[in-house]
Each structure stands twice: as C-alpha cells, then as structure tokens.
PDB file of N, CA and C in Angstrom:
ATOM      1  N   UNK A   1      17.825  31.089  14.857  1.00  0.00           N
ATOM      2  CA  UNK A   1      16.511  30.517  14.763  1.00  0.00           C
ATOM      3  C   UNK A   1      16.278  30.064  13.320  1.00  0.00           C
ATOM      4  N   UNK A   2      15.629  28.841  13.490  1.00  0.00           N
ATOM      5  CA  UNK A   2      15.702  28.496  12.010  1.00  0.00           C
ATOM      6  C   UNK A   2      14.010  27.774  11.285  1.00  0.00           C
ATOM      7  N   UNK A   3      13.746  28.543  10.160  1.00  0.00           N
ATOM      8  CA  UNK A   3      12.482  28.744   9.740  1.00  0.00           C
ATOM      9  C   UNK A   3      11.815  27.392   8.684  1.00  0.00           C
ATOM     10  N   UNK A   4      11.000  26.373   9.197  1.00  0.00           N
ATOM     11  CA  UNK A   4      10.976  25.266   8.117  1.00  0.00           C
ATOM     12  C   UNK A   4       9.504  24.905   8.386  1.00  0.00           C
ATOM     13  N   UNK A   5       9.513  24.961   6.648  1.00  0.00           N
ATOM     14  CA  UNK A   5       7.929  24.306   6.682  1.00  0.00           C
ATOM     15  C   UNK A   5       8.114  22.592   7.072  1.00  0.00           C
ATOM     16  N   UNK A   6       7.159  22.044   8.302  1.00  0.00           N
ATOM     17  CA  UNK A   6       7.798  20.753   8.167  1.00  0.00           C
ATOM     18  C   UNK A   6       6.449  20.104   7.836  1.00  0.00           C
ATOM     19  N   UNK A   7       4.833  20.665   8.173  1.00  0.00           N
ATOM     20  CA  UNK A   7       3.847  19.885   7.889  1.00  0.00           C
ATOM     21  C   UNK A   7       3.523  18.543   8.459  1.00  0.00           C
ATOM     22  N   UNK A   8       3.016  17.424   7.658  1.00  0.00           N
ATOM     23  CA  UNK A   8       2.822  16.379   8.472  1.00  0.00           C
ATOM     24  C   UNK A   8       4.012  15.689   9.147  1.00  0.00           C
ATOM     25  N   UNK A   9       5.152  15.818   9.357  1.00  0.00           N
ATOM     26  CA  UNK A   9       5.924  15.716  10.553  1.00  0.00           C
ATOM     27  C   UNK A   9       6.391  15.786  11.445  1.00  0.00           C
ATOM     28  N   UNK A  10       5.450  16.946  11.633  1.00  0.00           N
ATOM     29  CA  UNK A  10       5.501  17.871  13.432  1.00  0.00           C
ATOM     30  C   UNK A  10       5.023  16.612  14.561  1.00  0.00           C
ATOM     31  N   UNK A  11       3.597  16.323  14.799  1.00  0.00           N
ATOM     32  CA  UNK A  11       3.523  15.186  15.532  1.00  0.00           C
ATOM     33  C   UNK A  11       4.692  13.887  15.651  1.00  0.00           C
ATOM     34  N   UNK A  12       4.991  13.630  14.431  1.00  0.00           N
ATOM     35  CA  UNK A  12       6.634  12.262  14.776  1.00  0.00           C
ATOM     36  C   UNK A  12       7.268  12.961  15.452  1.00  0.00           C
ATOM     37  N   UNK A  13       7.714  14.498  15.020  1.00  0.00           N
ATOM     38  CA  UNK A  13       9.064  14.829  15.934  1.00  0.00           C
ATOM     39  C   UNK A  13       8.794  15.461  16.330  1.00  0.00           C
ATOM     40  N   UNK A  14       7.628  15.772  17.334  1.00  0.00           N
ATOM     41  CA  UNK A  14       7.468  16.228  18.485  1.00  0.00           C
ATOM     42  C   UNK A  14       7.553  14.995  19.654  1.00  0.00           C
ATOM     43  N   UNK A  15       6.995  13.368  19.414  1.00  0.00           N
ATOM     44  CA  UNK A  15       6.558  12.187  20.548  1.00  0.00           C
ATOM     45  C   UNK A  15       8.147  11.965  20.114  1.00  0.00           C
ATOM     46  N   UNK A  16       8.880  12.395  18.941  1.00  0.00           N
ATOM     47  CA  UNK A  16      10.400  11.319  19.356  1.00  0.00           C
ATOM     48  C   UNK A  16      11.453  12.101  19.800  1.00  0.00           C
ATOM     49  N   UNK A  17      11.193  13.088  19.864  1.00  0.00           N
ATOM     50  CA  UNK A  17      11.957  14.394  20.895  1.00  0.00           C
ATOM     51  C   UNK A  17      13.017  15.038  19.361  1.00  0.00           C
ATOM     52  N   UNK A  18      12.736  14.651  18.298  1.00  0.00           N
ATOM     53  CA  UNK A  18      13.853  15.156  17.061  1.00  0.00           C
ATOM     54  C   UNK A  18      13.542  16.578  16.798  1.00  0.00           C
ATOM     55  N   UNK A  19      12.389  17.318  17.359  1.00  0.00           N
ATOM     56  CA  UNK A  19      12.691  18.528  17.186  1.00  0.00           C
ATOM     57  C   UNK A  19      12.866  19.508  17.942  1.00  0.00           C
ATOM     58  N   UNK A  20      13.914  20.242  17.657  1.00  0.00           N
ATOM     59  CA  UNK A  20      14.779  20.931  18.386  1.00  0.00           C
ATOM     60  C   UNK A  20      14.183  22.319  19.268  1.00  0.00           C
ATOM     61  N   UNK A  21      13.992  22.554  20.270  1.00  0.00           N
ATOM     62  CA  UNK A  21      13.636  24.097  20.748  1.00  0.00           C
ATOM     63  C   UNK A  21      13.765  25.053  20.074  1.00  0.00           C
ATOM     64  N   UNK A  22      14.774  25.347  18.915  1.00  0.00           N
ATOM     65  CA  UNK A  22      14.959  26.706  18.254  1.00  0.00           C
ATOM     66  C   UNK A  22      14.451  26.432  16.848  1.00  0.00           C
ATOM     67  N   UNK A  23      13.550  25.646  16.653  1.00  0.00           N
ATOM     68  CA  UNK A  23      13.014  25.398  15.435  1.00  0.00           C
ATOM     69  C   UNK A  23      11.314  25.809  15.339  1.00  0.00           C
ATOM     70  N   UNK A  24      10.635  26.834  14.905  1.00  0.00           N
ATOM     71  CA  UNK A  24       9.846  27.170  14.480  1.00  0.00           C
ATOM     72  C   UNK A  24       8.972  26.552  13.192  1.00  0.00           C
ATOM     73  N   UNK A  25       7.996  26.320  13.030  1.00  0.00           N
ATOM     74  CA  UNK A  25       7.415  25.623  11.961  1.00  0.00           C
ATOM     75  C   UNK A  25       6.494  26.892  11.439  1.00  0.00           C
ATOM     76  N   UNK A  26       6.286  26.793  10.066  1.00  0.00           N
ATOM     77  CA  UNK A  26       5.448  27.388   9.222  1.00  0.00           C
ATOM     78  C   UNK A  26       4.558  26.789   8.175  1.00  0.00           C
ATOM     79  N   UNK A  27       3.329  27.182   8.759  1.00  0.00           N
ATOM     80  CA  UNK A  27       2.239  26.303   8.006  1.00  0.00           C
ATOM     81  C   UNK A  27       2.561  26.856   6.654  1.00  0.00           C
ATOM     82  N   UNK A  28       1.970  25.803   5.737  1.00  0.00           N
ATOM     83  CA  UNK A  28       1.919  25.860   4.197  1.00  0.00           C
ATOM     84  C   UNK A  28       0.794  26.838   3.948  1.00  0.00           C
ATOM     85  N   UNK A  29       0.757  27.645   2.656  1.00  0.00           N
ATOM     86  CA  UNK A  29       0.061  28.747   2.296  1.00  0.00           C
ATOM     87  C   UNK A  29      -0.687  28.012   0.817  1.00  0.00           C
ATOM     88  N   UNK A  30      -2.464  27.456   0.505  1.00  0.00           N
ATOM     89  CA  UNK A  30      -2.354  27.037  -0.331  1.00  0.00           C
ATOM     90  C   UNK A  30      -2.011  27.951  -1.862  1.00  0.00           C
ATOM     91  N   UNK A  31      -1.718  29.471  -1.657  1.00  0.00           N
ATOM     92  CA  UNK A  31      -2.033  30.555  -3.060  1.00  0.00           C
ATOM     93  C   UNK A  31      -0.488  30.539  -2.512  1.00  0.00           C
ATOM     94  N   UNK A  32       0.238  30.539  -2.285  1.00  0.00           N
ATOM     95  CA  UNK A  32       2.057  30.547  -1.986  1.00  0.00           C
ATOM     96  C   UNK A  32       2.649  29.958  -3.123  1.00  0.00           C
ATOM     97  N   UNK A  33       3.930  30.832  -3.876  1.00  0.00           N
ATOM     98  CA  UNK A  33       4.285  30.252  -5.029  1.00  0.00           C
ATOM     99  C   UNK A  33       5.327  29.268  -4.904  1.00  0.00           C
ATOM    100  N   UNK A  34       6.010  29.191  -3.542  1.00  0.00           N
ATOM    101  CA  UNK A  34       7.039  28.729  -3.738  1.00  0.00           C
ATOM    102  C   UNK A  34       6.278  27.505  -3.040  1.00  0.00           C
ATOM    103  N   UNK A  35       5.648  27.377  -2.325  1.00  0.00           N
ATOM    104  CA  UNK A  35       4.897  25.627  -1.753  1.00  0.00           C
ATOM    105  C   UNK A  35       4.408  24.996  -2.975  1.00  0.00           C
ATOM    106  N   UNK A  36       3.900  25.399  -4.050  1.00  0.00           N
ATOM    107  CA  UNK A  36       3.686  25.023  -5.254  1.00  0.00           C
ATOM    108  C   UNK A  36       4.606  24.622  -6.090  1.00  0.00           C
ATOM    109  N   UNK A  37       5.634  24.616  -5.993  1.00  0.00           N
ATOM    110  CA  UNK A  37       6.973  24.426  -6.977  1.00  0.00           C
ATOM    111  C   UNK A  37       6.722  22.951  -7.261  1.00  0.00           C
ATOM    112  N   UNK A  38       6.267  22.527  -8.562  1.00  0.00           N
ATOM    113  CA  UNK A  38       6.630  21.039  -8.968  1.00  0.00           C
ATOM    114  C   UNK A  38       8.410  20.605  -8.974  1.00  0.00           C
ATOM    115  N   UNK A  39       8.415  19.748  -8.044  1.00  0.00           N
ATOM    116  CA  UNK A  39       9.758  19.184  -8.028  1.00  0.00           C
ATOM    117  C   UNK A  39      10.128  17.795  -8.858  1.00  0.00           C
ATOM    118  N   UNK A  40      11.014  18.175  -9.890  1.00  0.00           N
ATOM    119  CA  UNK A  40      11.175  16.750 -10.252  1.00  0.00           C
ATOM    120  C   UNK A  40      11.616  15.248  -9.279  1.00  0.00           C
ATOM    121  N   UNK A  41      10.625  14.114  -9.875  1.00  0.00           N
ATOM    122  CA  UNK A  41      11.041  12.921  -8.770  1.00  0.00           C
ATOM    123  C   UNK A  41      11.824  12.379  -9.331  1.00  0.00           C
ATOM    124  N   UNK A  42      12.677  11.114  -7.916  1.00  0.00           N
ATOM    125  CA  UNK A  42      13.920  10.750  -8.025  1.00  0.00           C
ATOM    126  C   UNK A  42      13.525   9.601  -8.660  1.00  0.00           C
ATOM    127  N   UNK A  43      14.144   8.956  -9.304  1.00  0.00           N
ATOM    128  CA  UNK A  43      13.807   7.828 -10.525  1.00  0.00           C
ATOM    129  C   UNK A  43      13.857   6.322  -8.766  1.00  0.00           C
ATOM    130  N   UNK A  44      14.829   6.967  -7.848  1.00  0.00           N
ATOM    131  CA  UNK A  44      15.233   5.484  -7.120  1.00  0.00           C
ATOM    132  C   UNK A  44      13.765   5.507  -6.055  1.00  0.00           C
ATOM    133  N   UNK A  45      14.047   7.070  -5.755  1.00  0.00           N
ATOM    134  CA  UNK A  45      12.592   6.782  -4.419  1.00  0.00           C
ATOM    135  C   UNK A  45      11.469   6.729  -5.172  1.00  0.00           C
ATOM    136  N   UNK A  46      11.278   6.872  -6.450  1.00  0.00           N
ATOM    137  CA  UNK A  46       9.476   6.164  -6.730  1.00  0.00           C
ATOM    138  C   UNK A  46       9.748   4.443  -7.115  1.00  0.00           C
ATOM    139  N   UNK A  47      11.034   4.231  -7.711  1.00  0.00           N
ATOM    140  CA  UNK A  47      11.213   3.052  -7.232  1.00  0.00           C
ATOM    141  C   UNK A  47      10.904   2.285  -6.215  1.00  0.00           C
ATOM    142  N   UNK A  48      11.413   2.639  -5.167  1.00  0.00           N
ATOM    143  CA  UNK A  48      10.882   2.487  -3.551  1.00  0.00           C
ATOM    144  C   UNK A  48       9.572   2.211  -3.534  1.00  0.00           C
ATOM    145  N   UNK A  49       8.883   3.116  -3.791  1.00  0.00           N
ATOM    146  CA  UNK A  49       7.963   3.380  -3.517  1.00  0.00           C
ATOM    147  C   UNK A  49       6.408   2.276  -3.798  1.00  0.00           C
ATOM    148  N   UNK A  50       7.369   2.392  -5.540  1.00  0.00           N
ATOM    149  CA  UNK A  50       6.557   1.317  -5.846  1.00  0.00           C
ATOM    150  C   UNK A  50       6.604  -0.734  -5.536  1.00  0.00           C
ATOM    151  N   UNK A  51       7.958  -0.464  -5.481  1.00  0.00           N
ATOM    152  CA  UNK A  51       8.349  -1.929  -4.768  1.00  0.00           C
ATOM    153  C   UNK A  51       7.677  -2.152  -3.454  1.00  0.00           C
ATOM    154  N   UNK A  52       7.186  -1.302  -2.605  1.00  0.00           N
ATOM    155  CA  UNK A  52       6.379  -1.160  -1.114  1.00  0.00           C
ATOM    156  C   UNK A  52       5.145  -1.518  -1.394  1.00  0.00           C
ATOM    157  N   UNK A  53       4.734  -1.035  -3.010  1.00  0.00           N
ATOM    158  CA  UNK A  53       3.117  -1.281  -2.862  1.00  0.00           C
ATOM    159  C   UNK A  53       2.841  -2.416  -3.360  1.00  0.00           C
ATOM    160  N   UNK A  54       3.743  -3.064  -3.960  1.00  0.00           N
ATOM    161  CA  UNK A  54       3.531  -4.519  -4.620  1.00  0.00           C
ATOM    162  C   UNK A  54       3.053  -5.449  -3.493  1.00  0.00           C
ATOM    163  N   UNK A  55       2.029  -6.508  -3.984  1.00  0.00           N
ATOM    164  CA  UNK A  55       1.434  -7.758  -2.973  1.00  0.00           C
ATOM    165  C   UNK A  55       2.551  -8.644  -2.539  1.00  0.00           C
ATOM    166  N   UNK A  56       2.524  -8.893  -1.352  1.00  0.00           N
ATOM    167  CA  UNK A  56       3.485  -9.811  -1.074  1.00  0.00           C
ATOM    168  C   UNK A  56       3.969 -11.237  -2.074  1.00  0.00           C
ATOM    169  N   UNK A  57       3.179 -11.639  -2.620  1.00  0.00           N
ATOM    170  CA  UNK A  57       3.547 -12.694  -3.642  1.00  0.00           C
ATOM    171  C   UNK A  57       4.431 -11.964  -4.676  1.00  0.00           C
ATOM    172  N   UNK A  58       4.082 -10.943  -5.030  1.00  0.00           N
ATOM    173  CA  UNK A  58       5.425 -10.083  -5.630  1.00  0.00           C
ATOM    174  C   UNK A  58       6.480 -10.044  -5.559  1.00  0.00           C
ATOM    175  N   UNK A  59       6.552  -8.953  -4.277  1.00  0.00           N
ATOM    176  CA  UNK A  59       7.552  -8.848  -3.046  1.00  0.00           C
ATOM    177  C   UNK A  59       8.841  -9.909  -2.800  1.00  0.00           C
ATOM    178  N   UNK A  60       8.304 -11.206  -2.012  1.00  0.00           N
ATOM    179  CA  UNK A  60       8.947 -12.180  -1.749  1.00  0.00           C
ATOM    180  C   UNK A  60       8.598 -13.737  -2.543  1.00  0.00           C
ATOM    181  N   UNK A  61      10.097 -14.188  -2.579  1.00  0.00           N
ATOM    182  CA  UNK A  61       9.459 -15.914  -3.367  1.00  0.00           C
ATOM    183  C   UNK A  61       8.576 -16.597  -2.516  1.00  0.00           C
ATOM    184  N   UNK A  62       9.055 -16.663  -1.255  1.00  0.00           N
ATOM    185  CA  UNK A  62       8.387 -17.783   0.103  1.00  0.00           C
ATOM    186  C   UNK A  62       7.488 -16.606   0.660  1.00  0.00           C
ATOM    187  N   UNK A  63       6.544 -17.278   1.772  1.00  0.00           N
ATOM    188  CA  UNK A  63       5.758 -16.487   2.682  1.00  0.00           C
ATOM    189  C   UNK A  63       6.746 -15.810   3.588  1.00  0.00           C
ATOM    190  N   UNK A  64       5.907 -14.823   3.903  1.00  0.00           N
ATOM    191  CA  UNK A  64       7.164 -14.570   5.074  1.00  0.00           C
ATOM    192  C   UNK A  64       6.566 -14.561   6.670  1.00  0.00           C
ATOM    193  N   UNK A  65       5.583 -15.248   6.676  1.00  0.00           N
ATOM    194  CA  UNK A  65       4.799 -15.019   8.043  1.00  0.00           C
ATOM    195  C   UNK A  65       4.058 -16.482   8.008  1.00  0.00           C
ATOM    196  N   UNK A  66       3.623 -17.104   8.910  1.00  0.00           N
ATOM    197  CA  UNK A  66       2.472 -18.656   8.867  1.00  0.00           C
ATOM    198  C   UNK A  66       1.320 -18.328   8.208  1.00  0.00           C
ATOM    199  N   UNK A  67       0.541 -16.708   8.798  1.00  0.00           N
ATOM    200  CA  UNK A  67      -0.627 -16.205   7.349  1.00  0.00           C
ATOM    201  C   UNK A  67      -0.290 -15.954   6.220  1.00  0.00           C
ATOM    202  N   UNK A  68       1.006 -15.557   6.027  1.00  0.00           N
ATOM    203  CA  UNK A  68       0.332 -15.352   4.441  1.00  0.00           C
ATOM    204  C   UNK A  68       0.949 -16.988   3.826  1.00  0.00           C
ATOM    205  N   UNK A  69       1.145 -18.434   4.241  1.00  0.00           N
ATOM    206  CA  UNK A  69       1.048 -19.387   3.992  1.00  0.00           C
ATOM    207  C   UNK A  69      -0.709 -19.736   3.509  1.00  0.00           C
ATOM    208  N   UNK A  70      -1.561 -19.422   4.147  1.00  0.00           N
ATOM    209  CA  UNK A  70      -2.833 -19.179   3.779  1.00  0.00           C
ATOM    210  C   UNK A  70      -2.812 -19.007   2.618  1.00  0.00           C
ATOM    211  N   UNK A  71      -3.424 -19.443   1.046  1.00  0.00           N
ATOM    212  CA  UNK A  71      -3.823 -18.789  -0.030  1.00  0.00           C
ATOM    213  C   UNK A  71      -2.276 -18.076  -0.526  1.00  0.00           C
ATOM    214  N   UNK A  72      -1.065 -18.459  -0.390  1.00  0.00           N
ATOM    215  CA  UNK A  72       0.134 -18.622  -1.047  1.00  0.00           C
ATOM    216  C   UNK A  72       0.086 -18.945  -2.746  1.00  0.00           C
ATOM    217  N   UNK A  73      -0.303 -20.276  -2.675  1.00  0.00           N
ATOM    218  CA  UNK A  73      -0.290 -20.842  -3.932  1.00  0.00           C
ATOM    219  C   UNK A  73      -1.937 -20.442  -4.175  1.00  0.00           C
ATOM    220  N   UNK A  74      -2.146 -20.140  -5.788  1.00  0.00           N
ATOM    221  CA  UNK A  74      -3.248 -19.443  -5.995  1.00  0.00           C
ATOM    222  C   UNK A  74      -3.658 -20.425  -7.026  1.00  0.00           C
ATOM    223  N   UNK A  75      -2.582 -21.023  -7.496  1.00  0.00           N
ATOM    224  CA  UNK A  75      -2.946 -22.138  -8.978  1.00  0.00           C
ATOM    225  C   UNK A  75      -3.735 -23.181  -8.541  1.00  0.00           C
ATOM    226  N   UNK A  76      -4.911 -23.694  -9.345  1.00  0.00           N
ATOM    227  CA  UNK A  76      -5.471 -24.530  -9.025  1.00  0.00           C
ATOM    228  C   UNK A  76      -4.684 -26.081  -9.114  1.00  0.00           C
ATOM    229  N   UNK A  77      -5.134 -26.877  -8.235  1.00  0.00           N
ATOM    230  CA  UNK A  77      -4.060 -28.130  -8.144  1.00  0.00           C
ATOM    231  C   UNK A  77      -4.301 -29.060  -9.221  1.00  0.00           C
ATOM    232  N   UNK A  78      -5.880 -29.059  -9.326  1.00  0.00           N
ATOM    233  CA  UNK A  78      -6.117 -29.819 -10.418  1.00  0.00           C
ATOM    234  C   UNK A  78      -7.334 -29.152 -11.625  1.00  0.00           C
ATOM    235  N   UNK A  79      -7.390 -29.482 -12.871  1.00  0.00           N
ATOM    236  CA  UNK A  79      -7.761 -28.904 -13.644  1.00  0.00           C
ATOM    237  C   UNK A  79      -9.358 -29.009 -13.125  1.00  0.00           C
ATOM    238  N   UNK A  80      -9.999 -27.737 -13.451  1.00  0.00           N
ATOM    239  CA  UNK A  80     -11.536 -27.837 -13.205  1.00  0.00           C
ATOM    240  C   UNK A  80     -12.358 -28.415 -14.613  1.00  0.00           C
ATOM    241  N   UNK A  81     -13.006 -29.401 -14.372  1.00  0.00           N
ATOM    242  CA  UNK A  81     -13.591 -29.918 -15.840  1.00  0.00           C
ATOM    243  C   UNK A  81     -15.232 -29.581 -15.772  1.00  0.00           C
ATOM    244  N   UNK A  82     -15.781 -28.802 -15.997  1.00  0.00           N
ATOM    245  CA  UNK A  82     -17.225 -28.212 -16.080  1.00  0.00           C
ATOM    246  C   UNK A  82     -18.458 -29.460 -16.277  1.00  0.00           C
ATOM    247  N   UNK A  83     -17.993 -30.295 -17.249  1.00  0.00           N
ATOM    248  CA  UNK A  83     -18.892 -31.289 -17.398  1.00  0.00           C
ATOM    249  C   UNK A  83     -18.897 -32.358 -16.009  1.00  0.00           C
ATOM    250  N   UNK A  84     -17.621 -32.405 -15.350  1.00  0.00           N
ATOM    251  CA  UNK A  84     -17.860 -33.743 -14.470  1.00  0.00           C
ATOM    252  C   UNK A  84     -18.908 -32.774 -13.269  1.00  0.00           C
ATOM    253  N   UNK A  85     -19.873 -33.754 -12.690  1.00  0.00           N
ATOM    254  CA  UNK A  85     -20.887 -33.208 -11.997  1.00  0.00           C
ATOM    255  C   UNK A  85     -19.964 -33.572 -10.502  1.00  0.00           C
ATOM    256  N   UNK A  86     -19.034 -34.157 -10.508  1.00  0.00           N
ATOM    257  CA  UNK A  86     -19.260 -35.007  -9.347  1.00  0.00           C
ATOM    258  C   UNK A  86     -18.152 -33.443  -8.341  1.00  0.00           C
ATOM    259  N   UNK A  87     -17.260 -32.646  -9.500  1.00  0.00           N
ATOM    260  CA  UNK A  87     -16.428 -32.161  -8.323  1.00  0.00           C
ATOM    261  C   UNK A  87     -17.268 -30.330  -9.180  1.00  0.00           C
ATOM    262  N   UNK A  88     -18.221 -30.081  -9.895  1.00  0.00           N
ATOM    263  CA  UNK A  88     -18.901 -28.404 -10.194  1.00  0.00           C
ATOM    264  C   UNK A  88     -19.972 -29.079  -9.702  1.00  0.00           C
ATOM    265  N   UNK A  89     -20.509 -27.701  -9.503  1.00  0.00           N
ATOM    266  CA  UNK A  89     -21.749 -27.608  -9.009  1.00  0.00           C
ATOM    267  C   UNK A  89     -21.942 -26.193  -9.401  1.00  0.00           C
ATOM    268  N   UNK A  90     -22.927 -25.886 -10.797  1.00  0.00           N
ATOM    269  CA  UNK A  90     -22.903 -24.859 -10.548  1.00  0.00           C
ATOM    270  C   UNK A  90     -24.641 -24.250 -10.378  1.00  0.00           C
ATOM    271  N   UNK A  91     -24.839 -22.933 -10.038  1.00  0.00           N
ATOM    272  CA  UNK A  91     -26.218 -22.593  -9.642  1.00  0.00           C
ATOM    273  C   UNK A  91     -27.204 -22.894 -10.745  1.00  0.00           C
ATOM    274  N   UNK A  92     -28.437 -23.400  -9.905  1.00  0.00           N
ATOM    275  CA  UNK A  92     -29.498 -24.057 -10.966  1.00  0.00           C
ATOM    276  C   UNK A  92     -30.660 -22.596 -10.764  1.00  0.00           C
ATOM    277  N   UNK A  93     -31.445 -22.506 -11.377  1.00  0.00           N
ATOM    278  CA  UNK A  93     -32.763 -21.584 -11.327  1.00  0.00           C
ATOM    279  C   UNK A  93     -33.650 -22.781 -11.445  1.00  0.00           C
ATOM    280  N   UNK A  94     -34.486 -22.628 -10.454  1.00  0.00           N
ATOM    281  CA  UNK A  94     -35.943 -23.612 -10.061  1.00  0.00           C
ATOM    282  C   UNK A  94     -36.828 -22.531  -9.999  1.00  0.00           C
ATOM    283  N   UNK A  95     -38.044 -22.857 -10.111  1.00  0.00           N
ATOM    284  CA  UNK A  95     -39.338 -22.264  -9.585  1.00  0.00           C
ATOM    285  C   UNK A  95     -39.268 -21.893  -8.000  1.00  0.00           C
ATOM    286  N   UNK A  96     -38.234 -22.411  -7.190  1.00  0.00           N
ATOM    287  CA  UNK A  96     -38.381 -21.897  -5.950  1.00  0.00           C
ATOM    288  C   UNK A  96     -37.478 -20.685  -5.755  1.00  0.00           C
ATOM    289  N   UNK A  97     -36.812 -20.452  -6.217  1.00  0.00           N
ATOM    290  CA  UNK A  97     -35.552 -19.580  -6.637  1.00  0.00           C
ATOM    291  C   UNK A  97     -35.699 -18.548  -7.169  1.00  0.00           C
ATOM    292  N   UNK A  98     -36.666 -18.393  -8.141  1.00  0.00           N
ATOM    293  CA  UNK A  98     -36.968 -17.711  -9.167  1.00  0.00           C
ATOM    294  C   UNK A  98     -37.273 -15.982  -8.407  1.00  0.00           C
TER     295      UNK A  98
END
C-alpha cells in the first residue's frame, strides 16, 4: 500500500482512471513540517511557465486562429496629427455637458 499526498489531483485521476486501487491519499496538514519544505525551482519549468503566460503576440509571429487576426497589428497605420480636425475629434465641454 502506498501513502501520497496527491491534493489537487485526486479529481483528474480519479475521471481518468490513473489512480490505482492500492493508493491511499493524505490530506496536507497546514502546521506539518515536512508539507512546508521550500523546494528549490527548476530554472526550465518556471521557464515554461512563464513562456505560457506571455500574450499571444509574444508567443507566436502570425495569428494562430481567424480571432486573434482581429487587433493583430496594434501600430497605428497612419500617423495621428492632433491639429487636423478632419480625422480627431476630441471631447469639447459646453454648457450642456457641464
């Protein structure tokens, strides 16, 4: 019989059949010295880790789906010029507004 804290992985491997009949689980103890043990991390899996959380424009050169073609390119196409009225508009304060 064999004794393992497994925690949040009981539900996965209980619906994917990976855990075994002679396997017993033991809940975590939060005042337990040895569940407390700081473990040093692996330099590759926080690597991982962090490459997962990066935005897809990160991630990949091209889209990788027809949505995220949506808002792909983020650079404006043409320069915004503040003075021309004809392509800003920006908010006025009127007496109706106010």
């Amino acid at each position: 019989m064999h004794l393992r804290p497994i925690g949040l992985l009981l539900p996965f491997l209980c619906t994917t059949g990976l855990l075994g009949t002679d396997i017993h689980t033991i809940t975590k103890k939060p005042m337990s010295w040895h569940d407390n043990i700081e473990e040093l991390a692996d330099a590759k899996f926080l690597n991982l880790i962090h490459q997962a959380a990066l935005e897809p424009t990160k991630k990949y050169a091209e889209p990788q789906t027809e949505s995220q073609e949506i808002g792909w390119n983020t650079t404006p196409l043409i320069h915004v010029d503040r003075t021309d009225r004809r392509l800003y508009f920006p908010r006025r304060r009127t007496e109706i507004t106010k």
